[in-house]
N, C-alpha and C. Protein backbone atom coordinates (compact mmCIF):
# COMPACT_ATOMS: atom_id res chain seq x y z
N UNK A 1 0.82 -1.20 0.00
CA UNK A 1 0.00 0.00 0.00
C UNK A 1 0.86 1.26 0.00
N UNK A 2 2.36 0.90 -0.09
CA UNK A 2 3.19 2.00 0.76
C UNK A 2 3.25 3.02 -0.87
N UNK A 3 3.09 2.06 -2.01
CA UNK A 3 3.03 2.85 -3.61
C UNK A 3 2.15 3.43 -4.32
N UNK A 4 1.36 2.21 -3.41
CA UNK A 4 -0.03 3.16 -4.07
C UNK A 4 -0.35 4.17 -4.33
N UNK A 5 -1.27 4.66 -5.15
CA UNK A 5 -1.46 6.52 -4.61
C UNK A 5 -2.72 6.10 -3.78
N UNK A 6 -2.42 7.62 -3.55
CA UNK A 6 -3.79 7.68 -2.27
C UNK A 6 -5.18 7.61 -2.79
N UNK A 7 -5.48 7.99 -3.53
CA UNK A 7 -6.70 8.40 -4.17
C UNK A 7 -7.32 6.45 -4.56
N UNK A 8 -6.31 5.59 -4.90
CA UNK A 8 -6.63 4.55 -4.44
C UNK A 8 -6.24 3.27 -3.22
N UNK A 9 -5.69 4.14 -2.22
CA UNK A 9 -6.11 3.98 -0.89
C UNK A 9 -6.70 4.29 -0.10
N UNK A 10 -7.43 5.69 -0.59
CA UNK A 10 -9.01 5.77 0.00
C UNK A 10 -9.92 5.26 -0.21
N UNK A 11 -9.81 4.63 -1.90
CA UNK A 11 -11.23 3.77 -2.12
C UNK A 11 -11.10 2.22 -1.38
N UNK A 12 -9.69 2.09 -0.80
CA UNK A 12 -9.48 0.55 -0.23
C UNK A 12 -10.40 0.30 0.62
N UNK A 13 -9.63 1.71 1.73
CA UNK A 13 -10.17 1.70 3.22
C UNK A 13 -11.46 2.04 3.31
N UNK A 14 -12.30 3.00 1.83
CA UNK A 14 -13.78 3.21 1.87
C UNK A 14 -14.31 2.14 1.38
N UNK A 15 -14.08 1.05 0.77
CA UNK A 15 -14.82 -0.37 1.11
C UNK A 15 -14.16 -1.39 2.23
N UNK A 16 -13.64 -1.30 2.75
CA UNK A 16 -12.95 -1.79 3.99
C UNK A 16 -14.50 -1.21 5.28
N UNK A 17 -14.05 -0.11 5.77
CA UNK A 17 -15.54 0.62 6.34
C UNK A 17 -16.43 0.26 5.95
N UNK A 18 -16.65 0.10 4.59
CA UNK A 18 -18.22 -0.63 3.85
C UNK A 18 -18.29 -1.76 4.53
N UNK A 19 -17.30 -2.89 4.44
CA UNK A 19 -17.50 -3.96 4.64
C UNK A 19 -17.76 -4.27 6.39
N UNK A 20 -16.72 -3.65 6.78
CA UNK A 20 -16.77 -3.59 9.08
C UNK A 20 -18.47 -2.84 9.05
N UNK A 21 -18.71 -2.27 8.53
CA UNK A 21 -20.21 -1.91 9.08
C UNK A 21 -21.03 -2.59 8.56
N UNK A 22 -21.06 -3.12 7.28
CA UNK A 22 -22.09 -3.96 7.15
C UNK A 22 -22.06 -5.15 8.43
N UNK A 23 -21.18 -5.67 8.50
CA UNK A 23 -20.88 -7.15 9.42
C UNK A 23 -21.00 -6.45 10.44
N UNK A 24 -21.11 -5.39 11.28
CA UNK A 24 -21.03 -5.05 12.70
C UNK A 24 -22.94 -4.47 12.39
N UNK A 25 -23.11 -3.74 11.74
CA UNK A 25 -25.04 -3.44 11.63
C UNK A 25 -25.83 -4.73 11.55
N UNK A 26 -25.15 -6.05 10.71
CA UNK A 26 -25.84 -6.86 10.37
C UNK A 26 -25.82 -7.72 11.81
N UNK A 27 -24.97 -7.96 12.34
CA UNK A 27 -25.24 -8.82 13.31
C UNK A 27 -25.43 -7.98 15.26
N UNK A 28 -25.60 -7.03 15.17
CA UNK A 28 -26.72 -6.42 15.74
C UNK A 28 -28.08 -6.05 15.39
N UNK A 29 -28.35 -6.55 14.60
CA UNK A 29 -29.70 -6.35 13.97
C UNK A 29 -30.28 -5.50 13.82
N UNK A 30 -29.51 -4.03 12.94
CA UNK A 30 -29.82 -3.02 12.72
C UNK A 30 -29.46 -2.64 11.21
N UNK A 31 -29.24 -3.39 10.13
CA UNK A 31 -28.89 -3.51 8.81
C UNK A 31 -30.26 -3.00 8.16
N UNK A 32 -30.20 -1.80 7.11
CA UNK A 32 -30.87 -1.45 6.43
C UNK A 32 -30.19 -0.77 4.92
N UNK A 33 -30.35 -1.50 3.37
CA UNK A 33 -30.02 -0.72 3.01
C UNK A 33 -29.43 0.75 2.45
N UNK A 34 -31.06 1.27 2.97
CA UNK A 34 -30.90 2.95 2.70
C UNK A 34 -29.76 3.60 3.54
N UNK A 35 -29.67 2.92 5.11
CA UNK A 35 -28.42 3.52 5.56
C UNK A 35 -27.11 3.46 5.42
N UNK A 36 -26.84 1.96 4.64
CA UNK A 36 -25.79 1.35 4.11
C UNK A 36 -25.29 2.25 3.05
N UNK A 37 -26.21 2.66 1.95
CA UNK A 37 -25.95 3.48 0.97
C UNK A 37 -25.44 4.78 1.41
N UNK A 38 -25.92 5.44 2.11
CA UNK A 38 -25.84 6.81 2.94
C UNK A 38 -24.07 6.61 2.88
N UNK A 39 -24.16 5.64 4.22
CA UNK A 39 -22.87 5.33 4.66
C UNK A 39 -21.52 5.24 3.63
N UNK A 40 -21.96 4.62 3.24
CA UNK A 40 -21.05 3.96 2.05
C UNK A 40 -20.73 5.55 1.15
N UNK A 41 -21.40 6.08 0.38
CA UNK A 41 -21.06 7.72 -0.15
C UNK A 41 -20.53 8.76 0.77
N UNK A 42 -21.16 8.63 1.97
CA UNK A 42 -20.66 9.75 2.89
C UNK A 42 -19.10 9.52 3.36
N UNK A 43 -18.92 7.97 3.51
CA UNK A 43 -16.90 7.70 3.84
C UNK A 43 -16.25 7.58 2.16
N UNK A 44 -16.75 7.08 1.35
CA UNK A 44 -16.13 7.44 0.39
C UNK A 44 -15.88 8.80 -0.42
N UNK A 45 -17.03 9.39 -0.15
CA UNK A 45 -16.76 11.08 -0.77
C UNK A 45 -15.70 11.87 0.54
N UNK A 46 -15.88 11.87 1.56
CA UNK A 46 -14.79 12.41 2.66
C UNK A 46 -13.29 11.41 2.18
N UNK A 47 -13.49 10.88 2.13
CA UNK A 47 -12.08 9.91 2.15
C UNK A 47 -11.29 10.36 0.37
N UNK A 48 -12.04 10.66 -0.15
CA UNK A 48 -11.55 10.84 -1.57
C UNK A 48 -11.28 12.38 -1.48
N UNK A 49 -11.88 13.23 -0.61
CA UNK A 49 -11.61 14.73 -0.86
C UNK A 49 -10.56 14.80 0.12
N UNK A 50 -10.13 13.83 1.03
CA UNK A 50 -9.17 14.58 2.18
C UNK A 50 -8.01 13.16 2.17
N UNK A 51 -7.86 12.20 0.49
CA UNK A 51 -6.98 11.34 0.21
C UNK A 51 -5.42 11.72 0.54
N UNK A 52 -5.15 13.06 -0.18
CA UNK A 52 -3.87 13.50 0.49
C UNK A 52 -3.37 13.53 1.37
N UNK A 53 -4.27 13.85 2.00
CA UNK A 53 -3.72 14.92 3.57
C UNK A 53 -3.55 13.38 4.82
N UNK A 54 -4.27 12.55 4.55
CA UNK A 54 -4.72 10.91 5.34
C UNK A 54 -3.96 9.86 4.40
N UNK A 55 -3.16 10.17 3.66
CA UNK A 55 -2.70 9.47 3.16
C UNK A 55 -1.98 7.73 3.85
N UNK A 56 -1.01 8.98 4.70
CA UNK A 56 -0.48 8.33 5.85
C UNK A 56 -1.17 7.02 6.91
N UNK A 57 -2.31 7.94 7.34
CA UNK A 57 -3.35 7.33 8.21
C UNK A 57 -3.69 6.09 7.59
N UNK A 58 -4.48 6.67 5.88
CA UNK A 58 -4.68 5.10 5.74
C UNK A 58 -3.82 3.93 4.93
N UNK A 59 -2.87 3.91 5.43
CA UNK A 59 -1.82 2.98 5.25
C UNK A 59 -1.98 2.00 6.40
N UNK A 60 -2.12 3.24 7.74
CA UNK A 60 -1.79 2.39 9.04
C UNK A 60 -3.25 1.58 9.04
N UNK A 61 -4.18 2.62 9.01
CA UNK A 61 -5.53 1.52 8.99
C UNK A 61 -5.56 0.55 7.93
N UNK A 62 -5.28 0.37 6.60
CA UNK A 62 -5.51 -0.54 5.98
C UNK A 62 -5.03 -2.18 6.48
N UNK A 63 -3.37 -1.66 6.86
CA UNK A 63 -2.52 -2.76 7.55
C UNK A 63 -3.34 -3.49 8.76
N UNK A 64 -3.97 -2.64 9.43
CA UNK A 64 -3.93 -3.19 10.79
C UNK A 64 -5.91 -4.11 10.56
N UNK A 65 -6.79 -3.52 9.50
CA UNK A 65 -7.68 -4.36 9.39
C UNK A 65 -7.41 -5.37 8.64
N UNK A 66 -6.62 -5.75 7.43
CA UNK A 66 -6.18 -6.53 6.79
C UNK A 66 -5.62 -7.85 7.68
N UNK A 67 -4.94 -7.04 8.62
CA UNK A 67 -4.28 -8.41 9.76
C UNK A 67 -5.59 -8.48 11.08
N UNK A 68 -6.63 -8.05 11.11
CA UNK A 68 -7.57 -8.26 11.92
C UNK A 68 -8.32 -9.13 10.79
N UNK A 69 -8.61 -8.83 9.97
CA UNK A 69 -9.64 -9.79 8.85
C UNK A 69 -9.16 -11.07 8.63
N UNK A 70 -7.69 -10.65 8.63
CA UNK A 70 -7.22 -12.45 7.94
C UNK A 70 -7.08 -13.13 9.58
N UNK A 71 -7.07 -12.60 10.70
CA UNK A 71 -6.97 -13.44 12.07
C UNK A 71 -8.25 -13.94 12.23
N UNK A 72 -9.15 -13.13 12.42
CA UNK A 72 -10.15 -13.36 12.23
C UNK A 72 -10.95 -14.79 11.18
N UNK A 73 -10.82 -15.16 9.64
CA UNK A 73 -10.60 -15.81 9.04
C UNK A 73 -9.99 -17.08 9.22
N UNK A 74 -8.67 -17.10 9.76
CA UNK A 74 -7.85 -18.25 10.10
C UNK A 74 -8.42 -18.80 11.31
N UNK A 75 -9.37 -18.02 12.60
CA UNK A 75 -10.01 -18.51 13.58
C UNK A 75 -10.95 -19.24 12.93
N UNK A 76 -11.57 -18.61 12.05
CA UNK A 76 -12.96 -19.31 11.78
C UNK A 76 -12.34 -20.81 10.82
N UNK A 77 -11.69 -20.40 10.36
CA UNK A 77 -11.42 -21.84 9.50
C UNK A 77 -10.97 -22.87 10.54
N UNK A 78 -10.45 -22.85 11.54
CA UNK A 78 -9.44 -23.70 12.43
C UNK A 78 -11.36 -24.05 13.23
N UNK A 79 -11.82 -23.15 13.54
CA UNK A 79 -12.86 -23.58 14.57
C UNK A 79 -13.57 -24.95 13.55
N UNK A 80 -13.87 -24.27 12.25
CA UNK A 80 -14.97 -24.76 11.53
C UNK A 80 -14.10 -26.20 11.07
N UNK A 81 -13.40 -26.79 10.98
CA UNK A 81 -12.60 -27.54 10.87
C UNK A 81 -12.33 -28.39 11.61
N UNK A 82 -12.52 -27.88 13.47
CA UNK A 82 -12.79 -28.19 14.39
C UNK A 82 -14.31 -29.23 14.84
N UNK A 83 -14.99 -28.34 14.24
CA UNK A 83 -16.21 -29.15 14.31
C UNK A 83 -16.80 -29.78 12.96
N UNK A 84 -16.24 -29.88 12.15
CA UNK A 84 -16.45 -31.23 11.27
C UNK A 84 -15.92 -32.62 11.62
N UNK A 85 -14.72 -32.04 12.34
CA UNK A 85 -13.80 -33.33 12.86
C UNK A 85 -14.79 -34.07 14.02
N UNK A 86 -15.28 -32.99 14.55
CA UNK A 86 -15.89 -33.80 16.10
C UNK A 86 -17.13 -34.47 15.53
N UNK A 87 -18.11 -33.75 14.63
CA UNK A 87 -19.25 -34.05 13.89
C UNK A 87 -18.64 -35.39 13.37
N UNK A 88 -17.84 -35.78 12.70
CA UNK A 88 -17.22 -37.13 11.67
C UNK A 88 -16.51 -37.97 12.55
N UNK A 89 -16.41 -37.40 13.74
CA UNK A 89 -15.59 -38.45 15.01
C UNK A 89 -14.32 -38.91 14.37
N UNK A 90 -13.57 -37.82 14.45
CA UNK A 90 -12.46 -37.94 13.51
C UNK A 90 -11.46 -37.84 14.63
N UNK A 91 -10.62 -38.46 15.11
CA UNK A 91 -9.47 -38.22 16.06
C UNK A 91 -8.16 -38.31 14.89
N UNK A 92 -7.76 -37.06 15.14
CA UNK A 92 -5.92 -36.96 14.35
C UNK A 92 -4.90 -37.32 14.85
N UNK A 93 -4.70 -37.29 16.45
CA UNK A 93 -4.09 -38.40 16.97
C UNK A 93 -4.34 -39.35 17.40
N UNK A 94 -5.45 -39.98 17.22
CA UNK A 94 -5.97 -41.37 17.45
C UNK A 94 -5.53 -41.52 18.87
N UNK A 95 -6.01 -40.77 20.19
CA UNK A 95 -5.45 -40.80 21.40
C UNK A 95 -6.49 -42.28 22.16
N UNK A 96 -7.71 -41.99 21.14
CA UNK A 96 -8.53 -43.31 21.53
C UNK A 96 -9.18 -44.20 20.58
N UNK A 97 -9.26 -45.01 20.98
CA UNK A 97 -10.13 -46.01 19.96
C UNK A 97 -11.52 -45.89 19.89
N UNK A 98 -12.08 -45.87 18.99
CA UNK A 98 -13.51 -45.73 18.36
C UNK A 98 -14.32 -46.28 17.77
N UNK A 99 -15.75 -46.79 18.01
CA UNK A 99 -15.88 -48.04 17.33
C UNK A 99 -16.66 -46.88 15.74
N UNK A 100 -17.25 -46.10 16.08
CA UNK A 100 -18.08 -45.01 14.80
C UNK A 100 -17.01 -44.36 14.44
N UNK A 101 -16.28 -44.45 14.16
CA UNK A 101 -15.43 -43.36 13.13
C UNK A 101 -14.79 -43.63 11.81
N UNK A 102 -14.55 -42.76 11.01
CA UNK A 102 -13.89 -42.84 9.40
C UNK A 102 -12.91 -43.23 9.57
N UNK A 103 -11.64 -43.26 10.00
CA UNK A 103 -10.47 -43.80 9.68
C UNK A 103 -10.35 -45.21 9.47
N UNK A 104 -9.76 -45.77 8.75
CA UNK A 104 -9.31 -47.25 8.18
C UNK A 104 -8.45 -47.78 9.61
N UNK A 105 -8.77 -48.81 9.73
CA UNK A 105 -8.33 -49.31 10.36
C UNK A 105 -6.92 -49.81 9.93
N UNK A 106 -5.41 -49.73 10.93
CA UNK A 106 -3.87 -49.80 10.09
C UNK A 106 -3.64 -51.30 10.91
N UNK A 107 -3.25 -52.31 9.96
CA UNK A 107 -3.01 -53.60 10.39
C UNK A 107 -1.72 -53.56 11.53
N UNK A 108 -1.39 -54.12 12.34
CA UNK A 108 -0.28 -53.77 12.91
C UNK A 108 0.68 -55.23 12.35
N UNK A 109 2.00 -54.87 12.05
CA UNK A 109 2.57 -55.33 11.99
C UNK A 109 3.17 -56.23 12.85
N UNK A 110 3.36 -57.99 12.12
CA UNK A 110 4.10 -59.03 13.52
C UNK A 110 5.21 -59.04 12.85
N UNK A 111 5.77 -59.13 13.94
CA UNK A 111 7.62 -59.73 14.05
C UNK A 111 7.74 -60.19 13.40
N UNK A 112 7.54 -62.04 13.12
CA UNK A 112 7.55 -62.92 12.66
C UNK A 112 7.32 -63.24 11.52
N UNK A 113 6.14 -62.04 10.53
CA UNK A 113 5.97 -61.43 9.35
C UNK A 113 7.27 -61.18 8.53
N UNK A 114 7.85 -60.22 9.04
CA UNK A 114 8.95 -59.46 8.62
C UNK A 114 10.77 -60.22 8.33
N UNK A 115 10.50 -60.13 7.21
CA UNK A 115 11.74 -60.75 6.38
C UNK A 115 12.77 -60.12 6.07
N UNK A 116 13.91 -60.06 5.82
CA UNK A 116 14.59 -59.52 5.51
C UNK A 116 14.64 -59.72 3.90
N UNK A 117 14.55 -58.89 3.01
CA UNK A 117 14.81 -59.41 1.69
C UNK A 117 16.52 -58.77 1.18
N UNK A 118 17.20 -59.50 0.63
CA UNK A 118 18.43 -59.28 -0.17
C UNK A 118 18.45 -59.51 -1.23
């Protein structure tokens, strides 16, 4: 972002804001288009007339939601991943035995099997 010009690092961070308020209105249950729209022109027209001068600023904000979005993201994938495993009774270290679960059962190897071949 450090090359960008500003004029398109204001439109980053003015759908960046688009996007944190939709997800923060929507799940308080206060999401309405018409205000979305409002919203959405009123940070993008400020953010495009005062691109210069915030240039700076939104560098730092872009960085710091970018690494909140993708933490955010990597939680949800690890959780959701989490509970398919428990849903499929999936143990990855097989700490116990199970009689309902997907994994194949691994023959164990005997001693007495095992040959040496030359």
């Amino acid at each position: 972002m450090e090359l960008s010009s500003p004029r398109f690092k204001a439109l980053t961070v003015s759908m960046g804001f688009s996007f944190w308020f939709f997800i923060i209105s929507t799940a308080l249950g206060f999401f309405s288009i018409e205000v979305f729209i409002i919203f959405v022109v009123s940070v993008f027209g400020v953010f495009q007339l005062l691109a210069l001068k915030v240039s700076k600023v939104l560098d730092v904000f872009s960085i710091y939601t970018t690494k909140f979005f993708l933490g955010a993201l990597f939680v949800s994938l690890i959780s959701i991943y989490g509970i398919f495993f428990k849903v499929l009774r999936i143990d990855l270290l097989r700490l116990r035995k199970q009689k309902d679960t997907y994994w194949l059962e691994v023959e164990e190897s005997q001693a007495n099997l095992d040959f040496k071949q030359y």
